[in-house]
Protein backbone atom coordinates (compact mmCIF):
# COMPACT_ATOMS: atom_id res chain seq x y z
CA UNK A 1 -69.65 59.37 110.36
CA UNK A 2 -72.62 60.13 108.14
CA UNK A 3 -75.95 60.20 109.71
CA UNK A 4 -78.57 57.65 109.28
CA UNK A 5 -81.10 60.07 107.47
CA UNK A 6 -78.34 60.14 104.76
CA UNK A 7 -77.73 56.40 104.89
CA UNK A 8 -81.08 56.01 104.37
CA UNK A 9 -81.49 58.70 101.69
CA UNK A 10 -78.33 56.89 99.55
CA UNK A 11 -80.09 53.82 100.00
CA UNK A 12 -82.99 54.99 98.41
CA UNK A 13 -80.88 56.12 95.69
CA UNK A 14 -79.47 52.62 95.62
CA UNK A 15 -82.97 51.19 94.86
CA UNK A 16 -83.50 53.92 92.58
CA UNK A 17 -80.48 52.22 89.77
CA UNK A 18 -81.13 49.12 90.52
CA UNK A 19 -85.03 49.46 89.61
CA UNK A 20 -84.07 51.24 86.75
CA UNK A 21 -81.40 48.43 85.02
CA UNK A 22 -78.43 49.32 86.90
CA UNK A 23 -77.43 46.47 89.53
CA UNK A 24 -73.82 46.29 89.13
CA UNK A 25 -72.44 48.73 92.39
CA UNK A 26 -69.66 49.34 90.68
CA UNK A 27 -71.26 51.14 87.65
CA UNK A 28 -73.73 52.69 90.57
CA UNK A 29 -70.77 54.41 91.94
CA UNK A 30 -69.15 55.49 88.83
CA UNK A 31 -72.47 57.33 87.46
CA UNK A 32 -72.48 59.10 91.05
CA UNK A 33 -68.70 59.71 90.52
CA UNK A 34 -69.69 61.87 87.21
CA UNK A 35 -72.45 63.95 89.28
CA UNK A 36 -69.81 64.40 92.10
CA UNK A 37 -67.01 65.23 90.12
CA UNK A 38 -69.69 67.79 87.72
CA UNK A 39 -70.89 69.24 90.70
CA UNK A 40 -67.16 70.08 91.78
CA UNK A 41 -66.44 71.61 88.84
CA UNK A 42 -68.92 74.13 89.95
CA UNK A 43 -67.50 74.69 93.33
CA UNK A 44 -63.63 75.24 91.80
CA UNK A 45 -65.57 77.86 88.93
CA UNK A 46 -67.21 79.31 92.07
CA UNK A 47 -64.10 79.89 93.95
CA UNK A 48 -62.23 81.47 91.36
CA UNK A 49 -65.10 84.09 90.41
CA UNK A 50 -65.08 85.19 93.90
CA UNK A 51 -61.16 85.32 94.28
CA UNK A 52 -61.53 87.39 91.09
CA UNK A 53 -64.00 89.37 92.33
CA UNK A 54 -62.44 90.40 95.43
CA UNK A 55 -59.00 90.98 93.65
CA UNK A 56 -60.40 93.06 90.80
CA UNK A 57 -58.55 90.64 87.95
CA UNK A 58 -59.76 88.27 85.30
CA UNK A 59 -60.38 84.78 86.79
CA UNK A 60 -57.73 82.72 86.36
CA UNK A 61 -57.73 79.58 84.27
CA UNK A 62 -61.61 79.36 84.32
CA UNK A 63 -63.12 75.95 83.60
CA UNK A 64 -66.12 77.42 82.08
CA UNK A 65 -66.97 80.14 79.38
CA UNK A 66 -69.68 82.09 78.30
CA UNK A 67 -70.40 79.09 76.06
CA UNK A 68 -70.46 76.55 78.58
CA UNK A 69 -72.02 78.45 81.76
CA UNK A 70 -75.65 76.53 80.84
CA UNK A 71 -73.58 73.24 82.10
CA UNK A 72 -72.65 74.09 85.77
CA UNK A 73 -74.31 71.70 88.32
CA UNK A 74 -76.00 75.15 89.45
CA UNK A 75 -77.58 75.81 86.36
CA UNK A 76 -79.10 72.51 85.50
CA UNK A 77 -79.82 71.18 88.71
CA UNK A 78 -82.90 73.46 89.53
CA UNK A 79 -84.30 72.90 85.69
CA UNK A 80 -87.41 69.92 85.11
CA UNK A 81 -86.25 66.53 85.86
CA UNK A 82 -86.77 66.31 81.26
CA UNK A 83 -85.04 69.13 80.77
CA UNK A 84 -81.96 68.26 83.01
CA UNK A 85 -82.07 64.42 81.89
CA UNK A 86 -81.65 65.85 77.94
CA UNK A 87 -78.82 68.77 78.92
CA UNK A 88 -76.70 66.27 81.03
CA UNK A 89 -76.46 63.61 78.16
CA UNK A 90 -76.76 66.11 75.45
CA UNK A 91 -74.73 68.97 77.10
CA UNK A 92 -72.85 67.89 80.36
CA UNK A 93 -71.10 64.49 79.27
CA UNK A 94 -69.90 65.39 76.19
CA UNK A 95 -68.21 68.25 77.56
CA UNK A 96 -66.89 66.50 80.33
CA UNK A 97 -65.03 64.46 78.03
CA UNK A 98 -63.64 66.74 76.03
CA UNK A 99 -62.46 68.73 79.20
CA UNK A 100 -59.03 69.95 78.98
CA UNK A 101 -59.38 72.92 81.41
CA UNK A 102 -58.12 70.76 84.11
CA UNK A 103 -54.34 68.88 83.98
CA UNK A 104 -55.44 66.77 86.25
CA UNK A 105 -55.98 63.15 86.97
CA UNK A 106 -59.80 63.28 87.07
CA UNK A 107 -59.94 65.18 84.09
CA UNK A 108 -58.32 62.20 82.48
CA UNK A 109 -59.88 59.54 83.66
CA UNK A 110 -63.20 60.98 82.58
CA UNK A 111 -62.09 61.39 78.94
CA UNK A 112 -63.78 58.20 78.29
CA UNK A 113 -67.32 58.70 80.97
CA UNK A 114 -70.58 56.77 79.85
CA UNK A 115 -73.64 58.46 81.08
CA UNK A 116 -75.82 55.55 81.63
CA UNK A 117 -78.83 57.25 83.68
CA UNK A 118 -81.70 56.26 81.24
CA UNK A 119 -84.36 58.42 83.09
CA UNK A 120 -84.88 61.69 84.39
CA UNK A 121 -86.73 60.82 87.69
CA UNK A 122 -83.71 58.80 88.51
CA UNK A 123 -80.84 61.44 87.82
CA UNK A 124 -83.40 64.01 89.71
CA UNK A 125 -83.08 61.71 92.89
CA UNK A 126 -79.18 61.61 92.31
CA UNK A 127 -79.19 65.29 91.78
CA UNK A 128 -81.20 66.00 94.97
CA UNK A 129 -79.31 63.80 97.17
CA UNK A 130 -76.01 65.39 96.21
CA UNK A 131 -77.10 69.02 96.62
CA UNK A 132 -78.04 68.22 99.97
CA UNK A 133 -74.37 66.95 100.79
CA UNK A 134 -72.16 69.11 102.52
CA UNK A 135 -69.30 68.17 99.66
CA UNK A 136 -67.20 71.44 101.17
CA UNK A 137 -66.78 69.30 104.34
CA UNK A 138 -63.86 66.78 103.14
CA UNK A 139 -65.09 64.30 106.41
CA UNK A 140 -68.64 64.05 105.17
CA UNK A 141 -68.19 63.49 101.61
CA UNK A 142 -65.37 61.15 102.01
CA UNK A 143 -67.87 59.18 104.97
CA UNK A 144 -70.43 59.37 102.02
CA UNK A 145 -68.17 57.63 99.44
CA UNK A 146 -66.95 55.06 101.83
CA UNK A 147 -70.52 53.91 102.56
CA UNK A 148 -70.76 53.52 99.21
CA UNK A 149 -67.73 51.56 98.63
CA UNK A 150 -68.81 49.27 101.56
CA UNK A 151 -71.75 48.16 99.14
CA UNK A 152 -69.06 46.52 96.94
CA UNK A 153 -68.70 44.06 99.33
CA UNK A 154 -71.92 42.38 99.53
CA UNK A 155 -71.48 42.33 95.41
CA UNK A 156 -70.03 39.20 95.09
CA UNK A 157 -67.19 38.91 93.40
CA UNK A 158 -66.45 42.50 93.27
CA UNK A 159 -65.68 42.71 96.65
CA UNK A 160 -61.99 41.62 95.53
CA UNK A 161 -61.96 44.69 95.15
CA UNK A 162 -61.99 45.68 98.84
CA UNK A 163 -60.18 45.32 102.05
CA UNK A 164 -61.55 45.91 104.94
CA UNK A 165 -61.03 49.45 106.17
CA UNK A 166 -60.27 48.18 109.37
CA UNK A 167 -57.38 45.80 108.23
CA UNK A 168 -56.24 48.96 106.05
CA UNK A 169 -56.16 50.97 108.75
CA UNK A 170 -54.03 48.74 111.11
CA UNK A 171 -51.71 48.05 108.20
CA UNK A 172 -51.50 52.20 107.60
CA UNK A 173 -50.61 52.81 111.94
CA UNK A 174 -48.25 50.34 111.93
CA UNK A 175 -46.31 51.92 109.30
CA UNK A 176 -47.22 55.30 110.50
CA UNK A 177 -46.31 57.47 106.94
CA UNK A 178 -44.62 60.56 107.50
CA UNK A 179 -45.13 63.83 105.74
CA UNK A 180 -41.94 63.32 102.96
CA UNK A 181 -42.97 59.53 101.99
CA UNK A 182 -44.20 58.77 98.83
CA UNK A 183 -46.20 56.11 99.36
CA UNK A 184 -47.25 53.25 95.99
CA UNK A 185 -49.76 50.75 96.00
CA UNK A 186 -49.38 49.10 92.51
CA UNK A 187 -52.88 47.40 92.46
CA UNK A 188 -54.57 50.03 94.29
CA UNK A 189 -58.71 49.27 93.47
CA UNK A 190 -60.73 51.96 95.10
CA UNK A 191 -57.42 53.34 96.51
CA UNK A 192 -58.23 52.24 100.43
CA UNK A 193 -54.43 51.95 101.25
CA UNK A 194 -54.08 55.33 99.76
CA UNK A 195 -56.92 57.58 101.73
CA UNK A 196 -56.15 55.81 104.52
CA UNK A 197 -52.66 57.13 104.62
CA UNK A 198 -53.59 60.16 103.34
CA UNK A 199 -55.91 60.63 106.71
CA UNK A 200 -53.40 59.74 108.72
CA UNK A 201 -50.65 62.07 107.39
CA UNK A 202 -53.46 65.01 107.90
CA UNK A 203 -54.04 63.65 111.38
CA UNK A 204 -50.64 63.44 112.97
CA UNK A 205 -48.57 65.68 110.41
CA UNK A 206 -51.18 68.88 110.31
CA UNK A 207 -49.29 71.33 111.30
CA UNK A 208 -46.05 70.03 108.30
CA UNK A 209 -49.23 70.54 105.68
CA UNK A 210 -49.15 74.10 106.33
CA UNK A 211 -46.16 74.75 104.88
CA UNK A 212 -47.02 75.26 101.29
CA UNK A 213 -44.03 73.06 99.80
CA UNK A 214 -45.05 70.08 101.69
CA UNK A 215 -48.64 71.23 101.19
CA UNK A 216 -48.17 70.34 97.20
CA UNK A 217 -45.72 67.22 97.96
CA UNK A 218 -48.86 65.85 99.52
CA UNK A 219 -51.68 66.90 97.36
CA UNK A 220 -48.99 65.87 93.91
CA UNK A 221 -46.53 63.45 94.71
CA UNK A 222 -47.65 61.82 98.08
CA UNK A 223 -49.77 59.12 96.61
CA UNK A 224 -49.29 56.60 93.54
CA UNK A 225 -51.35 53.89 92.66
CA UNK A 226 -52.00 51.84 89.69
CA UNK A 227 -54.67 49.76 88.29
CA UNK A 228 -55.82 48.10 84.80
CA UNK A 229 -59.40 48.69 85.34
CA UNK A 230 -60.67 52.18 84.19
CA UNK A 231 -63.42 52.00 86.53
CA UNK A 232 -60.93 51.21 89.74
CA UNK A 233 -59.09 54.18 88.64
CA UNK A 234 -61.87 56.86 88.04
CA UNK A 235 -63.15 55.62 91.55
CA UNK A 236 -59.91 55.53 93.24
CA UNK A 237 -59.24 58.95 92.22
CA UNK A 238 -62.55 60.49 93.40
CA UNK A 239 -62.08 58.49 96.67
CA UNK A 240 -58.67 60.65 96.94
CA UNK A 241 -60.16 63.66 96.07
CA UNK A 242 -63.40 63.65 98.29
CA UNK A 243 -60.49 62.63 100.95
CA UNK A 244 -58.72 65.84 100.38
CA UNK A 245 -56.23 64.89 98.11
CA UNK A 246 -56.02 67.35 94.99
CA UNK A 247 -53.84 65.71 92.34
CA UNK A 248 -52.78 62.21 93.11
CA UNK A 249 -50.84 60.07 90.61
CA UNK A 250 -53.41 57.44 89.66
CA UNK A 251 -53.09 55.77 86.39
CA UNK A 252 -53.32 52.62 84.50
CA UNK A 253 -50.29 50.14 84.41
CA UNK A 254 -50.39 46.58 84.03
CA UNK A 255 -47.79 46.45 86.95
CA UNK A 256 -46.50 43.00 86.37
CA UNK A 257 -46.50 43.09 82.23
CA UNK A 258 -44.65 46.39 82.50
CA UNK A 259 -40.78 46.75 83.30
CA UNK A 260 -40.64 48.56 86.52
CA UNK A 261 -37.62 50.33 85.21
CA UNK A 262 -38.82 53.60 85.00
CA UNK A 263 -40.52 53.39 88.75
CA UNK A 264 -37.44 51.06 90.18
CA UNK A 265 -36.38 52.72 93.72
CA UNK A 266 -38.81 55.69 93.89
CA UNK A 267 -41.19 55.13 96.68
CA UNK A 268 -40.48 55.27 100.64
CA UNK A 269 -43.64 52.97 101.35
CA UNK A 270 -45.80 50.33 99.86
CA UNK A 271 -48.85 49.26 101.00
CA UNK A 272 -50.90 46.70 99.09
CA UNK A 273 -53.42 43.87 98.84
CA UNK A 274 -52.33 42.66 95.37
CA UNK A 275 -54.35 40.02 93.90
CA UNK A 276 -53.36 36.84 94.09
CA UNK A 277 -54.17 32.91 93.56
CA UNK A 278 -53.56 34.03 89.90
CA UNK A 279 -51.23 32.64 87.55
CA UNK A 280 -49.24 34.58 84.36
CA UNK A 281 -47.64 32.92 81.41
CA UNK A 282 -43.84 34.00 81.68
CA UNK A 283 -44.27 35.77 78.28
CA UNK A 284 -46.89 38.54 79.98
CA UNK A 285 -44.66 39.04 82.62
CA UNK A 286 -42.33 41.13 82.79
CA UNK A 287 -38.51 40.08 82.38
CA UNK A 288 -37.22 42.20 85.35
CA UNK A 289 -39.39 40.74 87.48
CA UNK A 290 -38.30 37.44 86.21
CA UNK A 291 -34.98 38.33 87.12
CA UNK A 292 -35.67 38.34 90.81
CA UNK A 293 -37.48 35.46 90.81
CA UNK A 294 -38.85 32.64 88.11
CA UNK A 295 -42.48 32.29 88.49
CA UNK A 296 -45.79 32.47 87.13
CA UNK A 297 -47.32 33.11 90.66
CA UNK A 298 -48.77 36.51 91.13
CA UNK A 299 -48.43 36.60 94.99
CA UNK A 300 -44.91 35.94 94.47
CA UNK A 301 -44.06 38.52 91.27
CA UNK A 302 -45.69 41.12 93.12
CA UNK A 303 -43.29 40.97 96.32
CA UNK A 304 -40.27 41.04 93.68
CA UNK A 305 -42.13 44.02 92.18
CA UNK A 306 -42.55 45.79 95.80
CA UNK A 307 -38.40 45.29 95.72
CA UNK A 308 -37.76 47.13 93.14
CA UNK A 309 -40.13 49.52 92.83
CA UNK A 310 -39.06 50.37 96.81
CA UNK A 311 -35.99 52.72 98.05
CA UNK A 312 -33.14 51.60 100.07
CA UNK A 313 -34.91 51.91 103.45
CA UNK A 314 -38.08 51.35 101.99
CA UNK A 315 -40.79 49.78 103.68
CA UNK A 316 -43.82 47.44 102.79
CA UNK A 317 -46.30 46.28 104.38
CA UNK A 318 -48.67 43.57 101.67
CA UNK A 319 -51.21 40.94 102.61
CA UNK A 320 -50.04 37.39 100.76
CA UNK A 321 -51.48 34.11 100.71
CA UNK A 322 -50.57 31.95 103.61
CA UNK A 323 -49.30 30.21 100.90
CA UNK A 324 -46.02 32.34 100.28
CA UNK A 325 -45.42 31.72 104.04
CA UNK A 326 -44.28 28.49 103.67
CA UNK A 327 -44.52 26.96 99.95
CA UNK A 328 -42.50 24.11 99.03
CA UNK A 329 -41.24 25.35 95.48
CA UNK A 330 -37.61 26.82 94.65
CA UNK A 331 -39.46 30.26 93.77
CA UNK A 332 -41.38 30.29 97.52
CA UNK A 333 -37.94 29.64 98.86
CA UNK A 334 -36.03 32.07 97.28
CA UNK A 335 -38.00 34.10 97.77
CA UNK A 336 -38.10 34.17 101.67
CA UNK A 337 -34.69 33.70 101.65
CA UNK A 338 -34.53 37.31 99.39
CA UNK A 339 -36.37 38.79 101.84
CA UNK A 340 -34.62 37.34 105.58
CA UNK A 341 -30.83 37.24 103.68
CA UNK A 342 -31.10 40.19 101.82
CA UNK A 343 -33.17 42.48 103.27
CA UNK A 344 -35.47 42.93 106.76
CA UNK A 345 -38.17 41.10 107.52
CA UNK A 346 -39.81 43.14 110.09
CA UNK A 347 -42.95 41.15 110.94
CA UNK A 348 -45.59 38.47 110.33
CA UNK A 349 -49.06 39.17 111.46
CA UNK A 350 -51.05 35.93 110.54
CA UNK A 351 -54.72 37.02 109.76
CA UNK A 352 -57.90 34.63 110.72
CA UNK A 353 -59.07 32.82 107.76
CA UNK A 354 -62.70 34.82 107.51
CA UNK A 355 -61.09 38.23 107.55
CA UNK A 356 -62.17 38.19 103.66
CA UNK A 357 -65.61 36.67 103.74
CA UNK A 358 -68.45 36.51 102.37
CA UNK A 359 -66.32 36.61 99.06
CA UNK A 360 -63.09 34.95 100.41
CA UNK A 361 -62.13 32.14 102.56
CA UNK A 362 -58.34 32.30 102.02
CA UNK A 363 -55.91 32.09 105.02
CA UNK A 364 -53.52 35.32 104.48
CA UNK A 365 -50.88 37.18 106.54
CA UNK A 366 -49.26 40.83 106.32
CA UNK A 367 -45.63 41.06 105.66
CA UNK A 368 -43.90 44.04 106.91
CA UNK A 369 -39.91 44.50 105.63
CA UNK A 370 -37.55 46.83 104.65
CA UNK A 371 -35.66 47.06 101.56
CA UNK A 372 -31.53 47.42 102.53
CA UNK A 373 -29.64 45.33 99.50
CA UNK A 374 -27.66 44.19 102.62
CA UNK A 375 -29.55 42.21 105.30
CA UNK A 376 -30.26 43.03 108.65
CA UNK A 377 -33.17 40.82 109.68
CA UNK A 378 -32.15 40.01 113.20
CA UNK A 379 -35.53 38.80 114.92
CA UNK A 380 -38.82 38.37 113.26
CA UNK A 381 -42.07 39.58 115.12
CA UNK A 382 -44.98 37.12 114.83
CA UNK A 383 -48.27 38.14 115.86
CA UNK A 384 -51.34 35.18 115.76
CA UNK A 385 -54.45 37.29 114.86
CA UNK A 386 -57.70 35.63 115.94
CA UNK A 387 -60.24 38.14 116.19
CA UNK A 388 -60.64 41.06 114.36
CA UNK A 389 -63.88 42.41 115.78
CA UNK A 390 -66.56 41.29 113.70
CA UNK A 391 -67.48 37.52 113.47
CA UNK A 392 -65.63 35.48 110.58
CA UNK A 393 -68.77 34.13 108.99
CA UNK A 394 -70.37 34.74 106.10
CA UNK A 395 -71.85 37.75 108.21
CA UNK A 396 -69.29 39.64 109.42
CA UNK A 397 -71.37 41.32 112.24
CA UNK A 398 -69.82 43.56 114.82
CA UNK A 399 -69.33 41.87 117.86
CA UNK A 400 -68.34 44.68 119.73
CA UNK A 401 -69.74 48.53 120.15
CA UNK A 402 -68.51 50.67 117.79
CA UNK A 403 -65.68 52.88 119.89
CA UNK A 404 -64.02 49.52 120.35
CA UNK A 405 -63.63 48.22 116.95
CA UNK A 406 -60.94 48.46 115.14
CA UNK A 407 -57.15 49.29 115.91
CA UNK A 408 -58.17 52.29 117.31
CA UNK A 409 -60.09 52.65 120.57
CA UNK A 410 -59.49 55.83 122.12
CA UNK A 411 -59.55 56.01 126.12
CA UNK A 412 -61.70 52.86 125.96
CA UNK A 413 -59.91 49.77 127.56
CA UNK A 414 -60.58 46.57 126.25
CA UNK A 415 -61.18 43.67 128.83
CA UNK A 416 -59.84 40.36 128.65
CA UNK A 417 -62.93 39.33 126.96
CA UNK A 418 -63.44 42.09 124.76
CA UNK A 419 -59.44 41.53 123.55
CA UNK A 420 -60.97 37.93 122.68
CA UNK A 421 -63.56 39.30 119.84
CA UNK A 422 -60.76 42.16 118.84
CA UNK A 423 -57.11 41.65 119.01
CA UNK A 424 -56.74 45.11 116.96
CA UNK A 425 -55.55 47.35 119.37
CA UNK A 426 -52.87 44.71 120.96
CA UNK A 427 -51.49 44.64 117.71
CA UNK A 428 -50.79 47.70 117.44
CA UNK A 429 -49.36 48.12 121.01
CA UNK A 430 -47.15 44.81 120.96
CA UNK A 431 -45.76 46.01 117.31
CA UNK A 432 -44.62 49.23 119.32
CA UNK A 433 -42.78 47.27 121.80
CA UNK A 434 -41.50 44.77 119.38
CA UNK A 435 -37.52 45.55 120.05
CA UNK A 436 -38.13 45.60 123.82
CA UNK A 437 -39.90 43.74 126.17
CA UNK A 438 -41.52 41.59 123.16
CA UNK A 439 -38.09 40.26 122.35
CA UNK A 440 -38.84 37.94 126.21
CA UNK A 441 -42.00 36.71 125.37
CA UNK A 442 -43.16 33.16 125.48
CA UNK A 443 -43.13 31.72 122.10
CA UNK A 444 -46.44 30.04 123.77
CA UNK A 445 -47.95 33.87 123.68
CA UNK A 446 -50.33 35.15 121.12
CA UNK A 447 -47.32 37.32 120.18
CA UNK A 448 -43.65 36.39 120.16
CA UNK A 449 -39.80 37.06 118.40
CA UNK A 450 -37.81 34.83 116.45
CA UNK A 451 -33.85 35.11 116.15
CA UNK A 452 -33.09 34.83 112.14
CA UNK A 453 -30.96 31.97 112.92
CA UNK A 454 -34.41 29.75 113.73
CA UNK A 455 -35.81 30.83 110.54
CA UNK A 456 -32.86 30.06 108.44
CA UNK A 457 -32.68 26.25 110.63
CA UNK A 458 -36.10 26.11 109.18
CA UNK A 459 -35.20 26.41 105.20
CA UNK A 460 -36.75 29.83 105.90
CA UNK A 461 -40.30 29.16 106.63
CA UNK A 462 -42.24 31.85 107.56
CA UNK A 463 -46.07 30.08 108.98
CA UNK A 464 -45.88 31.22 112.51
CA UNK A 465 -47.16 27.39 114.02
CA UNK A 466 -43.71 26.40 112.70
CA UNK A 467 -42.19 28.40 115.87
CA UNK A 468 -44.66 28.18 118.58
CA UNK A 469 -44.26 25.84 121.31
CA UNK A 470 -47.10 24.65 122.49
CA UNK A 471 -47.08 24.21 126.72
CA UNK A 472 -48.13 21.00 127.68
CA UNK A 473 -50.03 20.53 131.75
CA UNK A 474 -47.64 19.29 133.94
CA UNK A 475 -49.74 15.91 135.36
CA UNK A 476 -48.90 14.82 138.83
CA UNK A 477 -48.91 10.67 138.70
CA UNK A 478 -49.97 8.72 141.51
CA UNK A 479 -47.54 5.45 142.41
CA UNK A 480 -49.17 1.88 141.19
CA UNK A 481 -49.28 1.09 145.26
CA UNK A 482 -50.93 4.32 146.21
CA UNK A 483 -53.34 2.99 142.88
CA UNK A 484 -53.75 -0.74 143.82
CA UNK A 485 -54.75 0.41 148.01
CA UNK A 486 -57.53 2.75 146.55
CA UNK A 487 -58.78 -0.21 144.56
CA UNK A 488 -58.92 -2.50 147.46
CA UNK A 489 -60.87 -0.03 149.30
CA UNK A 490 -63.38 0.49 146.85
CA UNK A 491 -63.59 -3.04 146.42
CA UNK A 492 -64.16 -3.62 150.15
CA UNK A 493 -66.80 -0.71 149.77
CA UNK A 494 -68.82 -2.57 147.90
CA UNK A 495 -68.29 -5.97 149.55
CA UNK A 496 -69.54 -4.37 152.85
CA UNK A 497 -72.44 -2.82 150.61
CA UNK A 498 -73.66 -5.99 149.27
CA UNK A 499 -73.91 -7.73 153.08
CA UNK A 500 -76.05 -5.29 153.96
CA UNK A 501 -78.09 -5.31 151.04
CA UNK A 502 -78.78 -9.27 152.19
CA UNK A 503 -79.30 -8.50 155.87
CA UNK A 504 -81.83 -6.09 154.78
CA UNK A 505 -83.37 -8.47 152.39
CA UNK A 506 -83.58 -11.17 154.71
């Protein structure tokens, strides 16, 4: 967690662009990127002159020269605010994208960097707030960028750009990634899905990272993600590096225009919020996709993408539209059908409709399946979210302390009550249990299993009401006698009432 001094100090910072012309938080971000990214540059320059001091060699593969040494984040960042203003956008960002001392995936995604800092008190308050960052410590700098990526959220629209960490986080310990994945998300934004997974593989799998071979499957081929925006992927791949990730595959790829031929049956895991709601012509999308299922639906091409991009054994685990659940048209269908008939469907977890707001009111669900090319769905685990721990307005305010939010509580023990305002944790420990003692639950309970042979009696729907039964208060009825005597006694109540109202009266 970062501290609130530096909350408050990035705040500031905040204020700082927007007073001087630069509102959108996504372009705020990607200007801090640069200056993270620069001042790195220093640190890896640093490291190498000492490993090539204490060796006695030539450093290796140096990313600056003689020529260049007047552009290292510790050269310009103790010059005049004018001074360092004129040799960033003069000196620094031209450099930077010329930079071919790195094969890396930041080094090209910053071919094409825009300094847009118009004034040198602003970049001096940048400057100053990043050398006071502990960016060695891979927990405070990635805290520091996910504060930051939290202010997309209350940006409108570009909050479609983010799902909530917490959501992410269930979706990434129900799937619990192993060291030897390779893990996809083919509309990765800011890359949550992919940190996410990335901390947990360093969490549970720490001592596997040691090795050095599994050490560079991580840092190289762990992670994929694609995006069409330029600015998702220079942010997603700084939020992988400030995570600890050295060399991620991040790129740009239109992933439903593009034949997934080249990517078909490469990853162990998918984990994605893909955009959806949208609609394609069939001539921008592409034909393989088309194959698996005719639509111009994006929710829908995306799951056929997930397919074939995924190995045999495989898994996935994508948010969708309730919509997919249990659509009326022959591609919905199919579709379902694909994924009950000809693969396993692991799970439904049906999400509360304000999981996405302020930006999003949409009712959605996760899938979770496995790709086999021969069946094997034999019960289906629904869970009915209806809390998630903060409220579903337009707010979203915590409605619980902090060490019980989220999946994850620790020792702490939620009471009944508390379980009402998160259902998190349950859902993880239910999912768990879900080929044992869940198989004998109610399908009255909040969580319950479904035989495929239901679903399939059900043209395959998938919307979990569809299978709940709903327990109906056994009343006990009284006979008409015992009725008809209890209204003759009242009756005479009232008669013996009224005479001694009159005897009174009289």
């Amino acid at each position: 967690m970062i501290t609130g001094e530096l909350k408050s100090k990035i705040d500031r910072v905040w204020d700082a662009f927007w007073s001087g012309g630069i509102s959108n938080p996504l372009e705020v971000i990607e200007q801090i990127t640069y200056l993270m990214f620069i001042r790195r540059l220093d640190d890896l320059q640093t490291a190498k002159e000492n490993k090539a001091n204490r060796t006695g060699r030539p450093i290796e593969n140096p990313i600056f020269t003689d020529e260049t040494d007047r552009l290292r984040w510790s050269r310009f960042s103790n010059q005049s605010p004018e001074a360092m203003l004129t040799l960033v956008r003069d000196g620094v960002f031209p450099w930077l994208r010329n930079l071919g001392g790195q094969d890396s995936t930041y080094s090209h995604h910053m071919r094409d960097a825009r300094f847009a800092i118009g004034t040198s008190t602003l970049l001096a308050k940048v400057v100053d707030m990043l050398d006071e960052i502990p960016l060695g410590d891979r927990d405070v700098k990635g805290d520091l960028y996910e504060y930051m990526l939290s202010k997309i959220a209350t940006a409108g629209h570009n909050g479609q750009f983010r799902t909530p960490r917490h959501i992410i986080q269930l979706i990434v310990e129900m799937t619990a990634p192993g060291p030897r994945d390779e893990i996809c998300d083919p509309a990765c934004g800011t890359a949550g899905f992919l940190v996410a997974s990335a901390e947990y593989v360093a969490r549970t799998h720490h001592e596997a990272l040691m090795e050095p071979a599994q050490r560079r499957h991580f840092d190289e081929r762990m992670f994929h993600g694609f995006d069409f925006d330029s600015t998702m992927l220079r942010i997603g791949s700084m939020n992988m590096l400030l995570h600890g990730v050295e060399n991620p595959d991040i790129r740009y790829r239109d992933s439903l225009a593009e034949s997934a031929a080249g990517e078909a049956e490469r990853y162990s895991l998918i984990l994605a919020n893909p955009p959806f709601a949208g609609s394609l012509d069939y001539d921008a999308t592409a034909k393989d996709l088309q194959a698996v299922v005719k639509t111009k639906k994006t929710e829908l091409l995306f799951l056929a993408l997930f397919l074939r991009l995924l190995k045999p054994g495989g898994r996935a685990a994508v948010v969708v539209p309730d919509g997919v659940l249990f659509g009326s048209s022959k591609a919905h269908k199919d579709l379902r059908k694909l994924l009950v008939e000809g693969h396993k469907l692991d799970a439904v977890v049906k999400l509360p409709s304000g999981v996405f707001r302020p930006y999003a009111g949409v009712s959605t669900a996760i899938l979770f399946f496995t790709k086999t090319n021969s069946g094997g769905t034999d019960n289906v685990w629904f869970y009915e979210v209806t809390a998630d721990g903060w409220s579903l307005d337009d707010k979203r305010a915590p409605l619980l302390p902090e060490e019980k939010l989220g999946p994850l509580v620790g020792e702490a023990v939620l009471s009944g009550e508390e379980h009402g305002s998160n259902n998190l944790p349950d859902v993880l420990a239910r999912w768990k249990r879900r080929n044992g003692s869940e198989l004998e639950r109610s399908r009255a309970e909040q969580s319950f299993c479904v035989p495929k042979a239901d679903i399939v009696s059900h043209g395959y729907d998938l919307s979990l009401n569809r299978y709940r039964e709903v327990i109906h208060e056994e009343v006990e009825h009284r006979t008409p006698q015992e009725i008809m005597d209890d209204l003759a006694r009242i009756e005479a109540e009232i008669q013996q009432g009224m005479s001694e109202l009159k005897g009174m009266l009289w």
